[in-house]
PDB file of N, CA and C in Angstrom:
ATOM      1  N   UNK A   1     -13.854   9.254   7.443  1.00  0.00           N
ATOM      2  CA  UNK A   1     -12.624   9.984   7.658  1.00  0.00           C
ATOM      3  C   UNK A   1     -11.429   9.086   7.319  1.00  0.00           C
ATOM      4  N   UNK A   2     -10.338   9.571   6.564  1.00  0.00           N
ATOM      5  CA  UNK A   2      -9.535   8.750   6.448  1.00  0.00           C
ATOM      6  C   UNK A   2      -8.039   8.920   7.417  1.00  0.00           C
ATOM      7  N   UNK A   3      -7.890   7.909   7.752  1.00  0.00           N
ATOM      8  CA  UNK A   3      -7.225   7.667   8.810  1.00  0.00           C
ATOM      9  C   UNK A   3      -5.886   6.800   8.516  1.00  0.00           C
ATOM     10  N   UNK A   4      -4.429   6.930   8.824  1.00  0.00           N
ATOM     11  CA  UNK A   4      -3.601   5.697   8.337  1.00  0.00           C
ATOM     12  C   UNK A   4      -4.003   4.168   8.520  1.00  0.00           C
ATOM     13  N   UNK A   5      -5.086   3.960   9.834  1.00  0.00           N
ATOM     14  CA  UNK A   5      -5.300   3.220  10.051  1.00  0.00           C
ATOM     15  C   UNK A   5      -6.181   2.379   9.132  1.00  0.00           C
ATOM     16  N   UNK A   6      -6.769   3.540   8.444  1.00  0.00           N
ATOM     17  CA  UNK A   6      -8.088   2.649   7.691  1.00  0.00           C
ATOM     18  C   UNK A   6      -7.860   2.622   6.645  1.00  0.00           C
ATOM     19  N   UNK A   7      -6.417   3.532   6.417  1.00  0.00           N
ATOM     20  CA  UNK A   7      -5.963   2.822   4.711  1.00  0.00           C
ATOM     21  C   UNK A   7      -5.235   1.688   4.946  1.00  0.00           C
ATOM     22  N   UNK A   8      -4.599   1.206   5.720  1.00  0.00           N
ATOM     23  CA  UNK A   8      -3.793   0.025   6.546  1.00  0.00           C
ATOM     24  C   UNK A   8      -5.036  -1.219   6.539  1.00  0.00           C
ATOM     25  N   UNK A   9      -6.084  -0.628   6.877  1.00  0.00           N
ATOM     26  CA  UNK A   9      -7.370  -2.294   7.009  1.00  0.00           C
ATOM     27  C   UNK A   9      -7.663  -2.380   5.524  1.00  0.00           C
ATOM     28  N   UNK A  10      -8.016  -1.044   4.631  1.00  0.00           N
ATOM     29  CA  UNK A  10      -8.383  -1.275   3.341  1.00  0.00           C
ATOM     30  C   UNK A  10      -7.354  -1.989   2.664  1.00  0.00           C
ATOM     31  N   UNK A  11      -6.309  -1.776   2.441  1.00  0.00           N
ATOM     32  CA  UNK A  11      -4.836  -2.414   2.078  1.00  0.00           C
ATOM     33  C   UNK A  11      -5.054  -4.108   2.452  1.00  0.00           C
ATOM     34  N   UNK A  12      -5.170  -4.043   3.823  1.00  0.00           N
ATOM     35  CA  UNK A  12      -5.028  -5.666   4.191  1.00  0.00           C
ATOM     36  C   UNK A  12      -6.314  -6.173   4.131  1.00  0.00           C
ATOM     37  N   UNK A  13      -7.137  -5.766   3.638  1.00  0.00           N
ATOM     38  CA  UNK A  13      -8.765  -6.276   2.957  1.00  0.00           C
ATOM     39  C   UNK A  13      -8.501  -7.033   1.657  1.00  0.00           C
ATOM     40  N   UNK A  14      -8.001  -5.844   1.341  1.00  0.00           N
ATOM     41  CA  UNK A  14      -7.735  -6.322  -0.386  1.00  0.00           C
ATOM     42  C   UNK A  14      -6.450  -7.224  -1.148  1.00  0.00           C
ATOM     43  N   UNK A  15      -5.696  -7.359  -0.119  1.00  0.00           N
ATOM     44  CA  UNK A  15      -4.824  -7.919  -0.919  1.00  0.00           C
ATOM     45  C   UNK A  15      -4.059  -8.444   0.500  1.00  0.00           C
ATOM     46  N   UNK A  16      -3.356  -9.790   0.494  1.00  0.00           N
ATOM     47  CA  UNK A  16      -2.269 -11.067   0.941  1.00  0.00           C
ATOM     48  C   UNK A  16      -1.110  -9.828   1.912  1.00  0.00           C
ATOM     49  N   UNK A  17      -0.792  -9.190   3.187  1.00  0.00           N
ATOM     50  CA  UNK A  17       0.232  -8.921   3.198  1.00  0.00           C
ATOM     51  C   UNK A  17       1.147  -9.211   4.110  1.00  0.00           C
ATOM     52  N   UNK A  18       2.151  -9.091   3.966  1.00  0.00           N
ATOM     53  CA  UNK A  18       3.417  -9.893   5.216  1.00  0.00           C
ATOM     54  C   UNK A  18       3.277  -8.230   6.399  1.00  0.00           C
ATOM     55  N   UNK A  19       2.853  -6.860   5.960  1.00  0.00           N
ATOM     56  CA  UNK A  19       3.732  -5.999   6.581  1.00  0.00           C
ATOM     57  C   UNK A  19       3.236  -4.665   6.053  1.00  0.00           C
ATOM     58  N   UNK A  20       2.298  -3.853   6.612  1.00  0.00           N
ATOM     59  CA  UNK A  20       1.831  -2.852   6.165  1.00  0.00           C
ATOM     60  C   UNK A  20       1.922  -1.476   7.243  1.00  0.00           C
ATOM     61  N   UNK A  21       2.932  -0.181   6.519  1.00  0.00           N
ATOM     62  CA  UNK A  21       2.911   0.535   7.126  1.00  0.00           C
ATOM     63  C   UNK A  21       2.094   2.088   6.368  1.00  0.00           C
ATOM     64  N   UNK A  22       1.588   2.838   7.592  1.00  0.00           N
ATOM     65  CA  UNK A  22       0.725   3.863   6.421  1.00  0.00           C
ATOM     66  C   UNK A  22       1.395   5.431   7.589  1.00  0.00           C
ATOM     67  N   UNK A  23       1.372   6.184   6.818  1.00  0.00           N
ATOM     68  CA  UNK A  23       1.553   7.292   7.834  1.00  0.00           C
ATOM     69  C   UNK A  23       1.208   8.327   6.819  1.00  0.00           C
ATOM     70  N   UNK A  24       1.124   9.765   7.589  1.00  0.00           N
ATOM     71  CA  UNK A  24       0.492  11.018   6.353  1.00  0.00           C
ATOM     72  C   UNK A  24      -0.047  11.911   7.297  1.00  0.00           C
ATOM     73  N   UNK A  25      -0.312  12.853   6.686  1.00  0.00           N
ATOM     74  CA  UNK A  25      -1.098  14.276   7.541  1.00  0.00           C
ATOM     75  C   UNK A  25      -2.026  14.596   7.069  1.00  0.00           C
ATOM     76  N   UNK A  26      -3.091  13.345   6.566  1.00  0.00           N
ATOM     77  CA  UNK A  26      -4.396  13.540   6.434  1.00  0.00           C
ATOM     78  C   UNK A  26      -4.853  13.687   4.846  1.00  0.00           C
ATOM     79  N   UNK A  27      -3.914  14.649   4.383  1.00  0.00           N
ATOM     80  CA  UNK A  27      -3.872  14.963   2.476  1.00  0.00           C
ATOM     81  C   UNK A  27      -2.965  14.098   1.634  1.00  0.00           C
ATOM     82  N   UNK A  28      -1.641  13.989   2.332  1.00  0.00           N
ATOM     83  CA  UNK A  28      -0.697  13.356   1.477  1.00  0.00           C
ATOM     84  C   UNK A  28      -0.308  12.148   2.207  1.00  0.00           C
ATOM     85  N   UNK A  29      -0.327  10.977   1.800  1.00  0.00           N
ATOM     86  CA  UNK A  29       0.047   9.535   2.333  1.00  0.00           C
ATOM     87  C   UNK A  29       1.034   8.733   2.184  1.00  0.00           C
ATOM     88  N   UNK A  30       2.089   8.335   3.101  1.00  0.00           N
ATOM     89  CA  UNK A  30       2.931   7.283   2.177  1.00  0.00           C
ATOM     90  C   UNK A  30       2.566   5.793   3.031  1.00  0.00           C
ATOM     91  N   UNK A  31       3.145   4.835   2.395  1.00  0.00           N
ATOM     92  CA  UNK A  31       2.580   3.543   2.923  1.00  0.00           C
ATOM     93  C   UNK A  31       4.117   2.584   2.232  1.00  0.00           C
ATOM     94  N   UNK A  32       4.341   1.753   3.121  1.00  0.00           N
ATOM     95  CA  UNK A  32       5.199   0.183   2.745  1.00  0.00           C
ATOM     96  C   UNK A  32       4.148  -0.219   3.222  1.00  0.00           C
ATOM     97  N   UNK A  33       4.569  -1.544   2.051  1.00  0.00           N
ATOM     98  CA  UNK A  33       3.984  -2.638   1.546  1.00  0.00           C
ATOM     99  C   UNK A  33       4.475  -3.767   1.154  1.00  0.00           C
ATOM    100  N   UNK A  34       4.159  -4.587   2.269  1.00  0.00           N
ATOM    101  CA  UNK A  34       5.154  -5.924   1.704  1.00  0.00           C
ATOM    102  C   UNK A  34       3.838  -7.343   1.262  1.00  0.00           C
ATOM    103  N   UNK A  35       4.555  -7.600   0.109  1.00  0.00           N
ATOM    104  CA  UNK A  35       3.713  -8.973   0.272  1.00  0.00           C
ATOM    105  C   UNK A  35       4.140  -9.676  -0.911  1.00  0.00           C
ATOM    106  N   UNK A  36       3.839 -10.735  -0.776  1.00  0.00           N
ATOM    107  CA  UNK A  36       4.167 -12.171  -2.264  1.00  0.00           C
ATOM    108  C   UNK A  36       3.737 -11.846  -3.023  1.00  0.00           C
ATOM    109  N   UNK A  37       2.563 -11.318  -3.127  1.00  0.00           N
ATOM    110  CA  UNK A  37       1.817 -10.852  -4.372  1.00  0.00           C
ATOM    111  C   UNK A  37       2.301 -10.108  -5.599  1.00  0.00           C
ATOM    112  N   UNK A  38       3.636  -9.269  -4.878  1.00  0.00           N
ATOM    113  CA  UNK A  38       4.403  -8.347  -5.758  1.00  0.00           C
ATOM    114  C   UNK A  38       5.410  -9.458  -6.238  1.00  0.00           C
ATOM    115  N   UNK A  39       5.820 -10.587  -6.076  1.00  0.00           N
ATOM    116  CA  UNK A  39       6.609 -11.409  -6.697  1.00  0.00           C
ATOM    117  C   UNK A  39       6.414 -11.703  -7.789  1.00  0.00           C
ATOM    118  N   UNK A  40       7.730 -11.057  -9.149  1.00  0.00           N
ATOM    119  CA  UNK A  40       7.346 -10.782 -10.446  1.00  0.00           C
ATOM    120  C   UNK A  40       6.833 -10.262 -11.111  1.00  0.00           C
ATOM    121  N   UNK A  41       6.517  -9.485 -10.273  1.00  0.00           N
ATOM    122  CA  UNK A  41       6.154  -7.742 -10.904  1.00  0.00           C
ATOM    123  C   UNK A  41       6.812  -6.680 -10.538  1.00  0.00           C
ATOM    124  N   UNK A  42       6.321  -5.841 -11.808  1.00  0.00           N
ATOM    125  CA  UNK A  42       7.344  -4.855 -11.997  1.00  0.00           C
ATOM    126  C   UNK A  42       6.626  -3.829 -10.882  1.00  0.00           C
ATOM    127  N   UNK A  43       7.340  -2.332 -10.824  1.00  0.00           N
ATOM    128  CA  UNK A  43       6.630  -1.356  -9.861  1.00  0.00           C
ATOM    129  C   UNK A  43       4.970  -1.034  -9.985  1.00  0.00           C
ATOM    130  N   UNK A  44       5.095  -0.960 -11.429  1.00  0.00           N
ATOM    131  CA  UNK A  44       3.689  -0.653 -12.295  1.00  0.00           C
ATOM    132  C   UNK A  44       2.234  -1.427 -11.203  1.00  0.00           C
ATOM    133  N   UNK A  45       3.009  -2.914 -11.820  1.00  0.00           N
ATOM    134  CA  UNK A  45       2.050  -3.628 -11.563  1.00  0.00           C
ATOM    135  C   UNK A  45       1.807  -4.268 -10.274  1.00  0.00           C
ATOM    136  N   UNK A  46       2.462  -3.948  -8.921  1.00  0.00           N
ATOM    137  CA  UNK A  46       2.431  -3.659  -7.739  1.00  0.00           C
ATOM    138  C   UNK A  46       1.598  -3.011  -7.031  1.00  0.00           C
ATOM    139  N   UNK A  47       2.135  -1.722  -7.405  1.00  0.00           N
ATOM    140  CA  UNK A  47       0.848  -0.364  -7.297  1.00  0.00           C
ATOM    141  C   UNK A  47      -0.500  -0.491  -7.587  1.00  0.00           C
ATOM    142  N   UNK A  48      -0.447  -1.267  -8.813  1.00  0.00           N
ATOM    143  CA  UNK A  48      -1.790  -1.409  -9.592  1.00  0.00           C
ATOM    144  C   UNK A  48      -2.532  -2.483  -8.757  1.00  0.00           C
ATOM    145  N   UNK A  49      -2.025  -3.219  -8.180  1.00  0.00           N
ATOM    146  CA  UNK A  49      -2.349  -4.600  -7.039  1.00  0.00           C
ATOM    147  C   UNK A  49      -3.392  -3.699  -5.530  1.00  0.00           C
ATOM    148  N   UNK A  50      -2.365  -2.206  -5.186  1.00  0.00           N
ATOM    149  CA  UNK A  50      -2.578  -1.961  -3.841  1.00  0.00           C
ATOM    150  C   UNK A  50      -3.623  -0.877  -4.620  1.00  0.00           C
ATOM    151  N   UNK A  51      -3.366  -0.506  -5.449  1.00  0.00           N
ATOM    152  CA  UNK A  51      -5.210   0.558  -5.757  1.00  0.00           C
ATOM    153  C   UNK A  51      -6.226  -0.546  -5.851  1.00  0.00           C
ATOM    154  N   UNK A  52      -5.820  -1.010  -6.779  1.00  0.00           N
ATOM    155  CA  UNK A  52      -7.375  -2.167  -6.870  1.00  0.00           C
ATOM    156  C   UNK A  52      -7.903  -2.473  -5.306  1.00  0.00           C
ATOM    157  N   UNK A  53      -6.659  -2.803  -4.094  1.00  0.00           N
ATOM    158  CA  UNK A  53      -7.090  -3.013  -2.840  1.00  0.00           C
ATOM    159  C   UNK A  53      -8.035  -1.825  -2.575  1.00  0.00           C
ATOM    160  N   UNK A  54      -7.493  -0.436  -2.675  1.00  0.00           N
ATOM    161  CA  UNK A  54      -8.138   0.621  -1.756  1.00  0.00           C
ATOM    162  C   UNK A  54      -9.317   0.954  -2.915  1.00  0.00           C
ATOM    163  N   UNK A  55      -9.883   0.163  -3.755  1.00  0.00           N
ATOM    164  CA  UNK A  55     -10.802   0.712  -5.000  1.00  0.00           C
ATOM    165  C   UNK A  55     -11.082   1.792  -4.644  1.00  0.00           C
ATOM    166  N   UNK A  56     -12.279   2.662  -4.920  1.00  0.00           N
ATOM    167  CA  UNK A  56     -13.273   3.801  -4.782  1.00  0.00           C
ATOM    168  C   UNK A  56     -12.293   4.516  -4.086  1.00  0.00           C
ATOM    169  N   UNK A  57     -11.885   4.519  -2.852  1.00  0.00           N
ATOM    170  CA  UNK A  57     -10.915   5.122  -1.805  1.00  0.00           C
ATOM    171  C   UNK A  57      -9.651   6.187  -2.707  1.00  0.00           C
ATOM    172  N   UNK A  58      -9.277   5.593  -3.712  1.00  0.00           N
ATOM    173  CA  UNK A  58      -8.418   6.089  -4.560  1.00  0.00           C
ATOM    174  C   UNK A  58      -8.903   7.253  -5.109  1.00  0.00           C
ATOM    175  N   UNK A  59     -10.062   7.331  -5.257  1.00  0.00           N
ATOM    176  CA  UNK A  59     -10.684   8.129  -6.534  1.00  0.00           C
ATOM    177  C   UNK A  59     -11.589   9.429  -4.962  1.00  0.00           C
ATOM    178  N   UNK A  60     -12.130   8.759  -4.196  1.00  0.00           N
ATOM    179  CA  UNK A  60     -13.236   9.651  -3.537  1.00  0.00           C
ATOM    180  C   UNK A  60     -12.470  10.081  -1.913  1.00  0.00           C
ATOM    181  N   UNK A  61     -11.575   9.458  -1.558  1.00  0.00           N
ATOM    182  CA  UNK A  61     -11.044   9.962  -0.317  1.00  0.00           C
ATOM    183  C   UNK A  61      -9.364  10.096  -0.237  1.00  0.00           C
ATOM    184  N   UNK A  62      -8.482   9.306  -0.799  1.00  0.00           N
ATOM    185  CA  UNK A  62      -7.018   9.374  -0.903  1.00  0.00           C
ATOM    186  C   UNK A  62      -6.614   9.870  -2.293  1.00  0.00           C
ATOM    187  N   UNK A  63      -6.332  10.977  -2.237  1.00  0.00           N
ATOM    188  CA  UNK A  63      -5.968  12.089  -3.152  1.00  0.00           C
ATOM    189  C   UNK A  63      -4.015  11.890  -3.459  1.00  0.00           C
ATOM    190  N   UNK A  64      -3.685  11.556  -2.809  1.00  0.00           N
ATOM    191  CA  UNK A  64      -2.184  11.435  -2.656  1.00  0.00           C
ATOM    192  C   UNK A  64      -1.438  10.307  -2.076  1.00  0.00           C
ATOM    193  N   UNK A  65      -0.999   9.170  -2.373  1.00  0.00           N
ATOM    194  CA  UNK A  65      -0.371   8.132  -1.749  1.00  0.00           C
ATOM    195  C   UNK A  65       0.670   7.623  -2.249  1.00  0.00           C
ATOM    196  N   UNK A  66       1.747   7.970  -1.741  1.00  0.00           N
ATOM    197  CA  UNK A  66       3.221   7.542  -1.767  1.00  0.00           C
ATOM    198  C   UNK A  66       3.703   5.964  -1.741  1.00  0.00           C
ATOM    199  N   UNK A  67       3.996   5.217  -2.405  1.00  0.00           N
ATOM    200  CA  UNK A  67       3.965   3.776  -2.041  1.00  0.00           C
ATOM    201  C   UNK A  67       5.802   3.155  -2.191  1.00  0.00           C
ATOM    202  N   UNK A  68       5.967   2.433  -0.951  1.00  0.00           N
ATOM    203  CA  UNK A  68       7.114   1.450  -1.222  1.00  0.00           C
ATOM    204  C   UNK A  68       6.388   0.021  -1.555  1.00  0.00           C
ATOM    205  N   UNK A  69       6.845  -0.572  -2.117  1.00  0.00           N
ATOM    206  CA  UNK A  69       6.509  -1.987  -2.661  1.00  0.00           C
ATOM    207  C   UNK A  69       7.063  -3.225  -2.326  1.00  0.00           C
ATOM    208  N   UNK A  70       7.007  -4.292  -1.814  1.00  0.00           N
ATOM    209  CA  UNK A  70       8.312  -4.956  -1.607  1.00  0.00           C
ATOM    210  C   UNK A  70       7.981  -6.454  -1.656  1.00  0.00           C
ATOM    211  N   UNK A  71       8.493  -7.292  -2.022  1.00  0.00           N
ATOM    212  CA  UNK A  71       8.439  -8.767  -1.859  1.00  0.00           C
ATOM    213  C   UNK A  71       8.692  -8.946  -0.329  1.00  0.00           C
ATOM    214  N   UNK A  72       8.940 -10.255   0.090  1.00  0.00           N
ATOM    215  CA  UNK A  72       9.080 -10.503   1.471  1.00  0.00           C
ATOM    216  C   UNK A  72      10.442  -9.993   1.553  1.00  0.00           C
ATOM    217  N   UNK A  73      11.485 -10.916   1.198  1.00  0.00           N
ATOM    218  CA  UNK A  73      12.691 -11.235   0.652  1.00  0.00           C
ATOM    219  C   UNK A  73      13.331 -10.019   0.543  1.00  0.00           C
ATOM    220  N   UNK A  74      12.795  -8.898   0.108  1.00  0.00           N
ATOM    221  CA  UNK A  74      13.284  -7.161   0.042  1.00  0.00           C
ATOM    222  C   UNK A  74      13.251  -6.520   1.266  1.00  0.00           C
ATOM    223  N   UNK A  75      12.133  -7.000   2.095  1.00  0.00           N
ATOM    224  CA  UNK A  75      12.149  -6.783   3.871  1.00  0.00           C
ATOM    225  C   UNK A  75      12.665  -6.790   4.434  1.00  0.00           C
ATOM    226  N   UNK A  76      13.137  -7.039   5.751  1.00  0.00           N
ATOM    227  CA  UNK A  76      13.396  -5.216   5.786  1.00  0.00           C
ATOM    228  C   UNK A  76      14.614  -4.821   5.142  1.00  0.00           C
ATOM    229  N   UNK A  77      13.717  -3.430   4.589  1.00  0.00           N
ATOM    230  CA  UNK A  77      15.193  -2.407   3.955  1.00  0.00           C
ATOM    231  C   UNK A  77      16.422  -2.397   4.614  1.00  0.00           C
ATOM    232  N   UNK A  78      17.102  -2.241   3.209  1.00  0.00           N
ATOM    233  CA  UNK A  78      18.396  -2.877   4.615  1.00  0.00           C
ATOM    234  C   UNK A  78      19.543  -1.497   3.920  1.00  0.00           C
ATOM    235  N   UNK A  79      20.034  -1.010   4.679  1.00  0.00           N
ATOM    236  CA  UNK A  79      20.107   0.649   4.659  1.00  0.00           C
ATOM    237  C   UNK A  79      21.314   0.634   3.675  1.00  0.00           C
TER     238      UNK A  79
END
């Protein structure tokens, strides 16, 4: 079952993060994401960082996921 929570452990399985938030109503997901890893990359290749985290998950259980991206340094949004 997918749960915010267990896209939140898959996320911090797969990849370095300072700060992971997930929320959704089960079909559609959004998630912040902070971490170094995104330092010097563009949005593309960010995203492409946090699927590789959730592998298979992307394709067989999360149908929809909304993503903020962020270096440390971009933390917190500052309004």
């Amino acid at each position: 079952m997918v749960t915010p929570e267990s896209i939140k452990q898959s996320i911090l399985a797969g990849l370095d993060c300072n700060h992971v938030e997930v929320a959704g109503d089960g079909h559609h997901w959004e998630a912040v994401i902070v971490s170094e890893a995104f330092r010097g990359k563009n949005k593309v290749q960010q995203h492409q960082l946090v699927y590789k985290a959730l592998g298979d998950r992307m394709r067989e259980e999360i149908h929809a996921l909304s993503m903020k991206t962020l270096t440390p340094d971009q933390w917190p949004v500052k309004p």
